[in-house]
N, C-alpha and C. Protein backbone atom coordinates (compact mmCIF):
# COMPACT_ATOMS: atom_id res chain seq x y z
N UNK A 1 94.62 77.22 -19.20
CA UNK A 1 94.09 78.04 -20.28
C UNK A 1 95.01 77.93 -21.49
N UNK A 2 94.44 77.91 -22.74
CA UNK A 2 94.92 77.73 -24.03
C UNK A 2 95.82 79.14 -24.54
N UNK A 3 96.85 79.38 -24.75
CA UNK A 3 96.98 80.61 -25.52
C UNK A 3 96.97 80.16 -26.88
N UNK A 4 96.03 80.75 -27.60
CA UNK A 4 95.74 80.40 -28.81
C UNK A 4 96.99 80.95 -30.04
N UNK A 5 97.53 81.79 -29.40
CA UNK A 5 98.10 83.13 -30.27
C UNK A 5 99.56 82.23 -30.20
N UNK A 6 100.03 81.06 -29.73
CA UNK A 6 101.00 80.59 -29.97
C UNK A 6 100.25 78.90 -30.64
N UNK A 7 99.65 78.76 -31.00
CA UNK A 7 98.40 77.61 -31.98
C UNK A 7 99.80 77.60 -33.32
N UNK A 8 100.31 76.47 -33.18
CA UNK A 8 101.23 76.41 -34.66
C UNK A 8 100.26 76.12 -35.77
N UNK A 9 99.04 75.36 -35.10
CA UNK A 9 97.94 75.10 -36.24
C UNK A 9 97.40 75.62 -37.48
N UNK A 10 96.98 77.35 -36.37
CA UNK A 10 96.67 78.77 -36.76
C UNK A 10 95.91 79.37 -36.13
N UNK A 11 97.39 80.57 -35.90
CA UNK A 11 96.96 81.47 -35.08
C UNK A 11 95.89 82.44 -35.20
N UNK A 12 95.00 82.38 -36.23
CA UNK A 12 94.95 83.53 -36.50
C UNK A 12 93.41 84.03 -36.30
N UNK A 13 92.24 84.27 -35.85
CA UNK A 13 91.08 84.20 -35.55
C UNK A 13 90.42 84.01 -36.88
N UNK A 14 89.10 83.41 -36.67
CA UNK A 14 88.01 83.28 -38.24
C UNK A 14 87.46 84.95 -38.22
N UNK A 15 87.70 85.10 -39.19
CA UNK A 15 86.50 86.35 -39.41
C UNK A 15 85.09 86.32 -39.94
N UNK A 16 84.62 86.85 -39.55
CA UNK A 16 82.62 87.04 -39.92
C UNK A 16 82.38 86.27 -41.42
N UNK A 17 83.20 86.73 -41.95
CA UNK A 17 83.27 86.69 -43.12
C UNK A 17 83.61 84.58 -43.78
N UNK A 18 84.75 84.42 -42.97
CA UNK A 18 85.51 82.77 -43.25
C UNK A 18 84.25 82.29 -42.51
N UNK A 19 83.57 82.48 -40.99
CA UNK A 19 82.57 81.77 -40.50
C UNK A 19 81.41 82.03 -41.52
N UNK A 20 80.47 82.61 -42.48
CA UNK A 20 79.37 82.54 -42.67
C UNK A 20 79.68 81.87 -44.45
N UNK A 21 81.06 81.93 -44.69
CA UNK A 21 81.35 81.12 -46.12
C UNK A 21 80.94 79.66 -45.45
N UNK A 22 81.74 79.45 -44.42
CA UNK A 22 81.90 77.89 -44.03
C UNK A 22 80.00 77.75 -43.74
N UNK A 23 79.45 78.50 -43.04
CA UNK A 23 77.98 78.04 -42.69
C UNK A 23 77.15 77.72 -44.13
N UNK A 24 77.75 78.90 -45.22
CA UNK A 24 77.19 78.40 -46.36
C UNK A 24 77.62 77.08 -46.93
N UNK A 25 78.51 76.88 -47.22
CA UNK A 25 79.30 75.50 -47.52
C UNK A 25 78.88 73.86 -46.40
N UNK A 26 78.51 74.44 -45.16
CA UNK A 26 77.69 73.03 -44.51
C UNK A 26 76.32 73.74 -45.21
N UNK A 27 76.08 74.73 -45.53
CA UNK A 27 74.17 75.00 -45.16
C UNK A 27 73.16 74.93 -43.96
N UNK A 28 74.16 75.00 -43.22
CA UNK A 28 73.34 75.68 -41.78
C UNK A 28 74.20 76.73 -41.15
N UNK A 29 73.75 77.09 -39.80
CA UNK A 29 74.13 78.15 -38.71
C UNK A 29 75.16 77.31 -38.00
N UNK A 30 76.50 77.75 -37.54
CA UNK A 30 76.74 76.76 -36.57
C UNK A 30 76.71 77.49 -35.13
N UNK A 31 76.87 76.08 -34.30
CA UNK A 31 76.76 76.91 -32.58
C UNK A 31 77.34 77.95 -32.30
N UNK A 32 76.68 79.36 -31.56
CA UNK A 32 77.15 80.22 -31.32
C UNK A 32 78.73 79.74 -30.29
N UNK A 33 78.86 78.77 -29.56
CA UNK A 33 79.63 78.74 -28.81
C UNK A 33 81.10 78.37 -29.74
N UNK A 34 80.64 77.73 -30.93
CA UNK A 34 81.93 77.29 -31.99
C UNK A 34 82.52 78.27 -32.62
N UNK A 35 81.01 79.21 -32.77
CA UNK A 35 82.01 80.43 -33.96
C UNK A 35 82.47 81.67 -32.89
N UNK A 36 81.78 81.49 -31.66
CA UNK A 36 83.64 82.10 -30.48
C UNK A 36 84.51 81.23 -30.23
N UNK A 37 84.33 80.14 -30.37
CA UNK A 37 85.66 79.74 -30.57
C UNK A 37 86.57 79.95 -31.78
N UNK A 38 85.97 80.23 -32.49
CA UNK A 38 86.53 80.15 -34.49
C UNK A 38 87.26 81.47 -34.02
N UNK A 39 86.51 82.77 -33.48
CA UNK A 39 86.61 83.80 -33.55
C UNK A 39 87.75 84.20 -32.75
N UNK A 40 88.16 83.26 -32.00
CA UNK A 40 89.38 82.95 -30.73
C UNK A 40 90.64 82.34 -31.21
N UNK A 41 90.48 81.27 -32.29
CA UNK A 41 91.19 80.59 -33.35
C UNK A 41 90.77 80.02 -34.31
N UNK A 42 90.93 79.72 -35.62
CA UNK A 42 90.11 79.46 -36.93
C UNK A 42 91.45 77.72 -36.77
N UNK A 43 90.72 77.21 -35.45
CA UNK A 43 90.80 75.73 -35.98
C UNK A 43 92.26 75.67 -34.91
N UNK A 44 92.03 74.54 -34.17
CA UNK A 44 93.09 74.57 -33.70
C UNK A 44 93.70 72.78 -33.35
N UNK A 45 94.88 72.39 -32.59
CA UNK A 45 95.32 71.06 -32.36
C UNK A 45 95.70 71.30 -31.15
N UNK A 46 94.99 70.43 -30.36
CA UNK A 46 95.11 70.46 -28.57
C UNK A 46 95.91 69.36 -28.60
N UNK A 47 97.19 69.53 -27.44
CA UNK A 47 97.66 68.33 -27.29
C UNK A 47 98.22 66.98 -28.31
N UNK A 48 98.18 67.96 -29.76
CA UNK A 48 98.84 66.59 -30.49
C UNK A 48 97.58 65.76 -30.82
N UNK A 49 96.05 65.56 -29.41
CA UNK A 49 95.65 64.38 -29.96
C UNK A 49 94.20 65.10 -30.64
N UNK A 50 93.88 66.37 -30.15
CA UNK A 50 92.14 67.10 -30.23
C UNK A 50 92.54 67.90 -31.94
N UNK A 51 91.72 67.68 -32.60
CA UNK A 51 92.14 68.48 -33.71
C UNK A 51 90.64 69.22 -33.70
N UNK A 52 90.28 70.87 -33.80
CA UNK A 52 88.80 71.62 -33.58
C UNK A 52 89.25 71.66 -35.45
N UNK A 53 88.31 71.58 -35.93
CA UNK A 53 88.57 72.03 -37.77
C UNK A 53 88.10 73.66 -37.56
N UNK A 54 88.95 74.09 -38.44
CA UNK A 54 89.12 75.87 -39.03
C UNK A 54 87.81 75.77 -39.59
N UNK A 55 87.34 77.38 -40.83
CA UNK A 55 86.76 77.47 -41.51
C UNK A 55 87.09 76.87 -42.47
N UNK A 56 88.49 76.32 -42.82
CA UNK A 56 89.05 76.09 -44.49
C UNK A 56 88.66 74.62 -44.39
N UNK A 57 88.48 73.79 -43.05
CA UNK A 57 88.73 72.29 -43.33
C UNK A 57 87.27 71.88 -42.70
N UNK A 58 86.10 72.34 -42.00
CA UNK A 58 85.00 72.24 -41.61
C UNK A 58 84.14 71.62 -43.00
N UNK A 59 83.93 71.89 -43.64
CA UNK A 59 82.75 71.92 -44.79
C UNK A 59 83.10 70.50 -45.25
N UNK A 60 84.58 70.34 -45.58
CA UNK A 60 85.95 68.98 -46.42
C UNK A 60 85.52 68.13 -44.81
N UNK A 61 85.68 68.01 -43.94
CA UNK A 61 85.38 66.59 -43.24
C UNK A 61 83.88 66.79 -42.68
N UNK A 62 83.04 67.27 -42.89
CA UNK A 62 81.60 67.03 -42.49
C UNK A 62 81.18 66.29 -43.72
N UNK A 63 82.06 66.44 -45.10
CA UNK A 63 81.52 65.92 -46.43
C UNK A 63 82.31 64.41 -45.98
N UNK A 64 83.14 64.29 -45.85
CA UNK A 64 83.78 62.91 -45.63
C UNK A 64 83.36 62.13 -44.46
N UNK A 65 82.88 62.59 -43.34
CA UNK A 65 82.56 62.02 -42.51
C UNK A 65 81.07 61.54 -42.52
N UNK A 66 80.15 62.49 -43.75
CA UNK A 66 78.90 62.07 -44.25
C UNK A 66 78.08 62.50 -43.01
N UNK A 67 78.42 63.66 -42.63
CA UNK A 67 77.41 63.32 -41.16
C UNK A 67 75.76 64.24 -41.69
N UNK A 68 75.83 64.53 -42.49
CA UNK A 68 74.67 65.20 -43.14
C UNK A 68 73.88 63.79 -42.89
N UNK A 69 74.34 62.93 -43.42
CA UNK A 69 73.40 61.52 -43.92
C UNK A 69 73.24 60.77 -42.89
N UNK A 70 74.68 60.29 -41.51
CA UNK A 70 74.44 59.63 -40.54
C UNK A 70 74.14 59.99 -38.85
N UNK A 71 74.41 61.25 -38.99
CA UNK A 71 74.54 62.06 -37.81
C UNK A 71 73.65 63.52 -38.38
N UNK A 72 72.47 63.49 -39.21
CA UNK A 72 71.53 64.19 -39.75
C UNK A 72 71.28 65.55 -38.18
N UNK A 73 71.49 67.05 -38.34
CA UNK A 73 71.12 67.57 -37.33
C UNK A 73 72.20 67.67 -36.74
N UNK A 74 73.64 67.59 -36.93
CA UNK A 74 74.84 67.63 -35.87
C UNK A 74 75.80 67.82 -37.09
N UNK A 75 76.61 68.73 -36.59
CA UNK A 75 77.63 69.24 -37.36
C UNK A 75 79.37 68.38 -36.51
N UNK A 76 80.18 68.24 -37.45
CA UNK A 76 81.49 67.78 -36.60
C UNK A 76 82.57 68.97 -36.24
N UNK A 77 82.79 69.27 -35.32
CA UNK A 77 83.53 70.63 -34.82
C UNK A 77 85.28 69.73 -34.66
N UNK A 78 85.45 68.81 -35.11
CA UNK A 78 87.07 68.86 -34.93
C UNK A 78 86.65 66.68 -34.93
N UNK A 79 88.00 66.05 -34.64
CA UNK A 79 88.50 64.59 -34.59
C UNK A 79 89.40 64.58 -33.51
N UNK A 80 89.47 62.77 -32.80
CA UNK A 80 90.80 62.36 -32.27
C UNK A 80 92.18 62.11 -32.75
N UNK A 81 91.73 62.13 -34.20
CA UNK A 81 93.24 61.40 -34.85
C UNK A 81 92.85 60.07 -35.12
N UNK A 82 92.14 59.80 -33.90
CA UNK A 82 92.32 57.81 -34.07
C UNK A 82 90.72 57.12 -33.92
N UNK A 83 89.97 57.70 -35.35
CA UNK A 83 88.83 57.70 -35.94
C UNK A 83 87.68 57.69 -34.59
N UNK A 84 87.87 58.59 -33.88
CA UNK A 84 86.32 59.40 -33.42
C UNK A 84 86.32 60.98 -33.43
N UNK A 85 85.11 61.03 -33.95
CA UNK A 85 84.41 62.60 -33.91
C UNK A 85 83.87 63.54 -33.33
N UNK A 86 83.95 64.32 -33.00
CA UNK A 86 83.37 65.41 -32.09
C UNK A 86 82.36 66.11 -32.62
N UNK A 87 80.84 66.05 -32.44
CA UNK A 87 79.68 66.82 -32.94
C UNK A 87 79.58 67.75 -31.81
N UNK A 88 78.58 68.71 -32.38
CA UNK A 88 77.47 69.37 -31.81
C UNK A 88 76.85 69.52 -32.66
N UNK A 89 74.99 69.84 -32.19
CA UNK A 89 74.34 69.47 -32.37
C UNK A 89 73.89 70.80 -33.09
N UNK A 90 73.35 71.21 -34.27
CA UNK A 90 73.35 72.61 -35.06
C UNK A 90 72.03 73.11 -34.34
N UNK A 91 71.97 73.30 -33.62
CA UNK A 91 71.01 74.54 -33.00
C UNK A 91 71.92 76.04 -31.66
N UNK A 92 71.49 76.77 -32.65
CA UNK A 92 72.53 77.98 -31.92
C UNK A 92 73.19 77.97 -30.76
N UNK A 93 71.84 77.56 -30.44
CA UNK A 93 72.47 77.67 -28.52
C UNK A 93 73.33 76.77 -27.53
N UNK A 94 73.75 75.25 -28.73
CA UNK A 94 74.49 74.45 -28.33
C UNK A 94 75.30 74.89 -28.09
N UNK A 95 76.39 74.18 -26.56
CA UNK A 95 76.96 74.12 -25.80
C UNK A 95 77.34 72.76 -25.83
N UNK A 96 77.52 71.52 -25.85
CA UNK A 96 77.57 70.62 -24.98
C UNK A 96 78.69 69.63 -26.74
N UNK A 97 79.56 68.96 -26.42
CA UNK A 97 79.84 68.17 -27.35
C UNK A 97 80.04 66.72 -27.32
N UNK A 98 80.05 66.04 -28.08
CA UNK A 98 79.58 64.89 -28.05
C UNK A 98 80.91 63.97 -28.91
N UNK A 99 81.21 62.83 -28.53
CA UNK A 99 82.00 62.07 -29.54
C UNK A 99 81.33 60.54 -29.60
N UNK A 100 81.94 60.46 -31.32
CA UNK A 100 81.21 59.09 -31.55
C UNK A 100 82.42 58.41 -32.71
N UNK A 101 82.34 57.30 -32.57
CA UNK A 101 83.34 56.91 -33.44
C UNK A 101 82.87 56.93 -35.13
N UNK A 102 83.64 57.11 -36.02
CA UNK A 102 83.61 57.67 -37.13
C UNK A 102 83.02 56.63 -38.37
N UNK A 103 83.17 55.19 -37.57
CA UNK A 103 82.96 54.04 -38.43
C UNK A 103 80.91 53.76 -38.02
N UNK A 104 80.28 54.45 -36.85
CA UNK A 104 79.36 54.53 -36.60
C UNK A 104 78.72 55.44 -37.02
N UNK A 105 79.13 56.62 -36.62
CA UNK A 105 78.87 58.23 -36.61
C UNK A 105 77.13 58.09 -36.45
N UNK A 106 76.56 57.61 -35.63
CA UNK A 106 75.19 57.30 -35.14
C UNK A 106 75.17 58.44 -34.01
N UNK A 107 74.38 59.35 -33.47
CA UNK A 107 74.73 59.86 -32.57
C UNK A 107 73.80 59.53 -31.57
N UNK A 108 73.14 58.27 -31.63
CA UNK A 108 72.55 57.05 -30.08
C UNK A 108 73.75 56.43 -29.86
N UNK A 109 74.95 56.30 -30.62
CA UNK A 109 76.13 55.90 -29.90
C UNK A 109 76.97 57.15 -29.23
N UNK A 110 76.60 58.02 -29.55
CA UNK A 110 77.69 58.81 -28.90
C UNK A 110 77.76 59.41 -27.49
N UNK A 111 79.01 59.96 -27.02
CA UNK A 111 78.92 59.99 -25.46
C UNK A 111 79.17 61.49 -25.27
N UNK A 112 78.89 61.82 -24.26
CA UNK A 112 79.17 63.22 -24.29
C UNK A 112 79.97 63.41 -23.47
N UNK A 113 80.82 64.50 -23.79
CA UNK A 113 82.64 64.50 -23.62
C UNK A 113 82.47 65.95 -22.44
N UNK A 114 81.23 66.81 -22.62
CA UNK A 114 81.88 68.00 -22.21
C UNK A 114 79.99 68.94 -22.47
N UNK A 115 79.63 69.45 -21.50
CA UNK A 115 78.64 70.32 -21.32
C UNK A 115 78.77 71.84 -22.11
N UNK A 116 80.10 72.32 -22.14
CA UNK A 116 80.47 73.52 -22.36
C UNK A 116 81.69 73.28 -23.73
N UNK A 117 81.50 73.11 -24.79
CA UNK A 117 83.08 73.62 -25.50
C UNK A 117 83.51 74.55 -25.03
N UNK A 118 83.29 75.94 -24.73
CA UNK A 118 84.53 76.82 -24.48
C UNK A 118 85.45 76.20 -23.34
N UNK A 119 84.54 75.80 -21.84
CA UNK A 119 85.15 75.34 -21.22
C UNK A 119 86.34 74.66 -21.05
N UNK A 120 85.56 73.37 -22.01
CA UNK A 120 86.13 72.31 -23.03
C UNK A 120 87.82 72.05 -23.21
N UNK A 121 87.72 73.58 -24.04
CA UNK A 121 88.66 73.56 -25.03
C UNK A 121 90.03 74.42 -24.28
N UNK A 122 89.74 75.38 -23.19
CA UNK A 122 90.30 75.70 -22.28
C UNK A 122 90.82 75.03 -21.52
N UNK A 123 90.05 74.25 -21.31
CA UNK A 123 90.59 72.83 -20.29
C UNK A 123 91.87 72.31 -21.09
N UNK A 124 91.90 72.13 -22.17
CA UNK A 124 92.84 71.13 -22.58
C UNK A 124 92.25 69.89 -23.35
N UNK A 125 90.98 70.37 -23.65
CA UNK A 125 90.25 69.07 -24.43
C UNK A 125 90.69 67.91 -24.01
N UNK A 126 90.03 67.33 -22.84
CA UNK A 126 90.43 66.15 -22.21
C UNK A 126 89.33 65.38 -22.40
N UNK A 127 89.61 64.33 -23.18
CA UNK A 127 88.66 63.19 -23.31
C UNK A 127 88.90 61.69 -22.80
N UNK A 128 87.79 61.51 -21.62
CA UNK A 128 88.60 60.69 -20.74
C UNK A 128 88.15 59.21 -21.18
């Protein structure tokens, strides 16, 4: 299990408030399962290699990663470092996340990493 509350990233939970700026700034809802995670930590770095994006940096790499345009319907919840992406898919009730490399960002290429983010991310974000 993660203790978030020692996250050098930031510790500090999203509030109602940082989550529904950031939903305005993509222009959708994101997965209920992301914004308990936000609500648990506003963005965190697993292991050096999992980076989940905060409210402050969510909106800045969904614009750079273009996934509005190539991954249309899927929002990016965090990166490896070493250009692949982590979606889910913007309908509330998503659960399940997905990675695809960043030079594709097609999501018929992508594989799915994990049924559950909370799980997920508890685990240790292990992407095998």
């Amino acid at each position: 299990m993660i203790n978030f509350s020692q996250n050098p990233y930031n510790p500090k939970p999203a509030s109602d408030k940082q989550i529904k700026k950031a939903e305005s700034q993509l222009n959708m809802v994101l997965p209920h399962a992301h914004k308990t995670l936000l609500k648990q930590t506003n963005g965190c770095s697993v292991g050096g290699d999992v980076l989940i994006y905060g409210t402050e940096d969510i909106a800045e790499r969904n614009a750079t990663w273009e996934v509005h345009h190539y991954a249309n319907g899927y929002v990016a919840i965090g990166d490896d470092g070493g250009g692949q992406v982590f979606l889910m898919r913007q309908t509330e009730e998503e659960k399940r996340v997905w990675i695809v490399d960043a030079g594709v960002m097609d999501p018929q290429h992508a594989e799915l990493v994990t049924e559950n983010l909370l799980e997920w991310v508890s685990g240790g974000c292990i992407v095998e």
